[in-house]
Protein backbone atom coordinates (compact mmCIF):
# COMPACT_ATOMS: atom_id res chain seq x y z
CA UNK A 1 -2.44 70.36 7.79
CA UNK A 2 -4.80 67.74 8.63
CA UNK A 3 -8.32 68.22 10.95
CA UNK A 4 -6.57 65.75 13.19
CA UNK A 5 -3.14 67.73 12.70
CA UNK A 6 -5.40 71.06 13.36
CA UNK A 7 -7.25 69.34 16.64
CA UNK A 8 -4.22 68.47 18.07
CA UNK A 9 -2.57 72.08 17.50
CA UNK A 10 -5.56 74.36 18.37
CA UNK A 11 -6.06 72.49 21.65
CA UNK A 12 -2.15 72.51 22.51
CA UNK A 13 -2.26 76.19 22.17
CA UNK A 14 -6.01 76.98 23.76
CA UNK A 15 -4.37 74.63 27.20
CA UNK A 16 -1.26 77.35 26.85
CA UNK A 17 -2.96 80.15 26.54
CA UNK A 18 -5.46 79.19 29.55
CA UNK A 19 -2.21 78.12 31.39
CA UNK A 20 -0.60 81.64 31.40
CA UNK A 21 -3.86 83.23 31.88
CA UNK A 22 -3.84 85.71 35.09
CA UNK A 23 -5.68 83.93 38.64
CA UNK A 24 -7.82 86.80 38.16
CA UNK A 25 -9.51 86.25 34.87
CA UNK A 26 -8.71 82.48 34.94
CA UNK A 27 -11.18 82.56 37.84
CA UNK A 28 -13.66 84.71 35.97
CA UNK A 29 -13.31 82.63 33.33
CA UNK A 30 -14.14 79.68 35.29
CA UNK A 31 -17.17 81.43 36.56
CA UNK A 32 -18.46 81.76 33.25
CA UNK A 33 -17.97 78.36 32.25
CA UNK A 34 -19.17 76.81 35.32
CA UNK A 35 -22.48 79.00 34.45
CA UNK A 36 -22.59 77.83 30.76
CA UNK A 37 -22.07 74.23 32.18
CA UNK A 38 -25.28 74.51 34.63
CA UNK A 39 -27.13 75.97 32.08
CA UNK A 40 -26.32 73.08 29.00
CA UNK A 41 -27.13 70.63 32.02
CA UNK A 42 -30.65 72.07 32.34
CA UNK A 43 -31.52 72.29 28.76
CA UNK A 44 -30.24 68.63 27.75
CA UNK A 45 -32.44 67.82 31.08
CA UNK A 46 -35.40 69.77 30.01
CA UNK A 47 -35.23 67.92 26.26
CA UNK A 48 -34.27 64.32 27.81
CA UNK A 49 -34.39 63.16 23.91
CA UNK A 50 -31.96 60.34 24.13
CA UNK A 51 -34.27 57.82 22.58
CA UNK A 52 -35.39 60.13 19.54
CA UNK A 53 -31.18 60.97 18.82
CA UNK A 54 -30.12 57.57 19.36
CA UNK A 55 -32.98 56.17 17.05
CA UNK A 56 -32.16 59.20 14.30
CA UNK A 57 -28.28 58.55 15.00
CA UNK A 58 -28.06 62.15 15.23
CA UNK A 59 -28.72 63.13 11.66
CA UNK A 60 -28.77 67.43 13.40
CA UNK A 61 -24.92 66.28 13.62
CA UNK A 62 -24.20 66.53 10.25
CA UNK A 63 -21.41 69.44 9.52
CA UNK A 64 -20.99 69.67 13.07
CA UNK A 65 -17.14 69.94 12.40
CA UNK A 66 -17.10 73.15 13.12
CA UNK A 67 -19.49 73.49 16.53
CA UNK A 68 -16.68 72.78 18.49
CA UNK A 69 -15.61 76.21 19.55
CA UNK A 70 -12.42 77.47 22.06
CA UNK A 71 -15.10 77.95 25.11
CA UNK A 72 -16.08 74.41 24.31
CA UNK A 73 -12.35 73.07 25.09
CA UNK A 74 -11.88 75.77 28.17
CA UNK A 75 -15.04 74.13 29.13
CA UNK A 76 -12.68 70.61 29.03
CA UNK A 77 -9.80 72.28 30.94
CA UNK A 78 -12.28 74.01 33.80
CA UNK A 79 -13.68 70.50 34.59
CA UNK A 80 -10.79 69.01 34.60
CA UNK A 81 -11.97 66.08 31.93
CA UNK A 82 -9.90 64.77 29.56
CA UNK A 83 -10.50 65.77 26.12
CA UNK A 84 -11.62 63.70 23.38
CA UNK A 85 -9.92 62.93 20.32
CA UNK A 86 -12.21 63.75 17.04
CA UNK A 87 -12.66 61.02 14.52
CA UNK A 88 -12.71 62.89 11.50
CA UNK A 89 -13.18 60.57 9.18
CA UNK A 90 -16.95 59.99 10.24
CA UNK A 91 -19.00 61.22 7.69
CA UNK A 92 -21.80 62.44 10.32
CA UNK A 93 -19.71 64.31 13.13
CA UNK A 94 -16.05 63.43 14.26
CA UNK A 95 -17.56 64.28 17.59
CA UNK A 96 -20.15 60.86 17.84
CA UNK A 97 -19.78 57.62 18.37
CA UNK A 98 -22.10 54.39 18.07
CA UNK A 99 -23.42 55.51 21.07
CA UNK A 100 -23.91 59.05 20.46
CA UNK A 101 -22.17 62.21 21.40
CA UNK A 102 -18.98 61.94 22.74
CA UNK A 103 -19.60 64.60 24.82
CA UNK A 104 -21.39 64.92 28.24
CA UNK A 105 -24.52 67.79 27.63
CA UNK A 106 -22.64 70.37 30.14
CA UNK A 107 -19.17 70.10 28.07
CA UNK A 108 -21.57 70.04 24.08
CA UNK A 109 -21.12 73.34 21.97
CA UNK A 110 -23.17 75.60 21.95
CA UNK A 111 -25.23 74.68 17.86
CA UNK A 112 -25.57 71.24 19.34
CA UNK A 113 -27.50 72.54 23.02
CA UNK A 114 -29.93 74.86 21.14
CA UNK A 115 -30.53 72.97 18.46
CA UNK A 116 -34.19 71.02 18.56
CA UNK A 117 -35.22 69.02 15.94
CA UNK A 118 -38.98 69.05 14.71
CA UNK A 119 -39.44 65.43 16.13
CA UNK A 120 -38.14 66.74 19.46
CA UNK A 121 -39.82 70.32 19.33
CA UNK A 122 -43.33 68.21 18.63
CA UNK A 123 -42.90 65.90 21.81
CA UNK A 124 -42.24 69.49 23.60
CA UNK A 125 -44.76 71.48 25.82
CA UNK A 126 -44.80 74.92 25.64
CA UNK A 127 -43.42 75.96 29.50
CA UNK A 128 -40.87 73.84 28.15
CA UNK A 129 -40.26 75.45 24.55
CA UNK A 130 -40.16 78.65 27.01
CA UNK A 131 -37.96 77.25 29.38
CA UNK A 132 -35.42 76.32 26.59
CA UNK A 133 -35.64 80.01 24.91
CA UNK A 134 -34.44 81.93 28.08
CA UNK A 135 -32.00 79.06 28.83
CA UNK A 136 -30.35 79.90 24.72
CA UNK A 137 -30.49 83.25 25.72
CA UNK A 138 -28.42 82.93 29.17
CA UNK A 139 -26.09 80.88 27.09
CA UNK A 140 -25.57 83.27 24.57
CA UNK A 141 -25.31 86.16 26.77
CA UNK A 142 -22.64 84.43 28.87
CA UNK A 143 -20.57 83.42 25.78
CA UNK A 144 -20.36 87.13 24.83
CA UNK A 145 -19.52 88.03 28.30
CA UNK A 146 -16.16 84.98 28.02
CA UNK A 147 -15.67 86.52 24.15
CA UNK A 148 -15.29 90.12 25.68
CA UNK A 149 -13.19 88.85 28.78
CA UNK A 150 -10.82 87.31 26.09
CA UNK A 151 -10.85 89.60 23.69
CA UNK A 152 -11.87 87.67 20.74
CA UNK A 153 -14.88 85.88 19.10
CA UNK A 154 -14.86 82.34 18.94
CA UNK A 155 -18.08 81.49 17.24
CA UNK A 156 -16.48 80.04 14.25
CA UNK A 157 -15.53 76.72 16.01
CA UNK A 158 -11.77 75.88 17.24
CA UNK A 159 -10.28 74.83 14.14
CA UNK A 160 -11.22 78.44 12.45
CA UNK A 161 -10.33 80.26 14.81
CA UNK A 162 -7.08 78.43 15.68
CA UNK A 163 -6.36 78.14 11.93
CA UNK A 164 -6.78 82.54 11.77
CA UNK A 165 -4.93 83.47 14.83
CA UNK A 166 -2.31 81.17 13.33
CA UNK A 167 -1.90 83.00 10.00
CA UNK A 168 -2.95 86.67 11.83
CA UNK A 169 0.04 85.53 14.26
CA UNK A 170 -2.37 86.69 17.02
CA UNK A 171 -2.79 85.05 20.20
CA UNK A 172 -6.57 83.60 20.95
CA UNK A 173 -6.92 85.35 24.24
CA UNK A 174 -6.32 89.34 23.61
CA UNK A 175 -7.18 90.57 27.09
């Protein structure tokens, strides 16, 4: 199976299995994300590095295959925004574009929210440094709270964890 092949599958059943969730925990599950969502908003506002990515072309994106995780594409469904399709044969991430990420900073996984390069960290004052550390810790806390909701972990990125619960036979939520 191809990453495209993979994309296409793992998101087909990530929309089912959110589909047939119960109102209850769809709506906690909402919750979360909407929280994760504010909180990637503030930190991509706190960093406001545009101008240093755009002039790198995102070099931090290498390998970033794999960021992509199943709270990253409920993210996609609780917004209601269409999601993307990867380009996989980009040698940097199948998840930029000419422009830059493909993806807004509320909807970005996880690796890619955290993540500050040197150049960035160096342009960075320290309230904000601080700022950024309890924001990564929020954001982490609130993905284990979706991971124990659902009943799985989905750290490994979509296509791993689609491509195990495929050969376990396993669905992706196990609440």
């Amino acid at each position: 199976m191809t990453d495209s092949e993979a994309w296409a599958a793992a998101a087909a059943a990530v929309q089912a299995e959110y589909a047939a969730l119960p109102p209850m925990l769809k709506q906690e599950v909402t919750r979360l994300l909407t929280e994760i969502g504010m909180r990637k908003e503030k930190s991509a506002s706190l960093v406001d590095a545009a101008a240093l990515c755009a002039a790198c072309r995102g070099i931090c994106c290498g390998f970033g295959k794999h960021h992509f995780s199943v709270v990253d594409l409920l993210g996609y469904l609780v917004a209601g925004r269409e999601l993307f399709i990867p380009r996989f044969d980009d040698p940097l991430c199948p998840y930029h574009a000419g422009a830059g990420c493909v993806m807004e900073p509320a909807l970005r996984p996880l690796p890619c929210t955290i993540f500050i390069c040197e150049q960035i960290d160096a342009c960075l004052a320290d309230a904000v440094k601080l700022a950024l550390t309890e924001i990564e810790q929020q954001l982490r806390r609130l993905y284990g709270q979706l991971e124990q909701l659902l009943g799985n972990r989905f750290e490994n990125g979509l296509l791993i964890t689609y491509e195990r619960s495929r050969i376990s036979g396993e669905h992706l939520f196990r609440y």
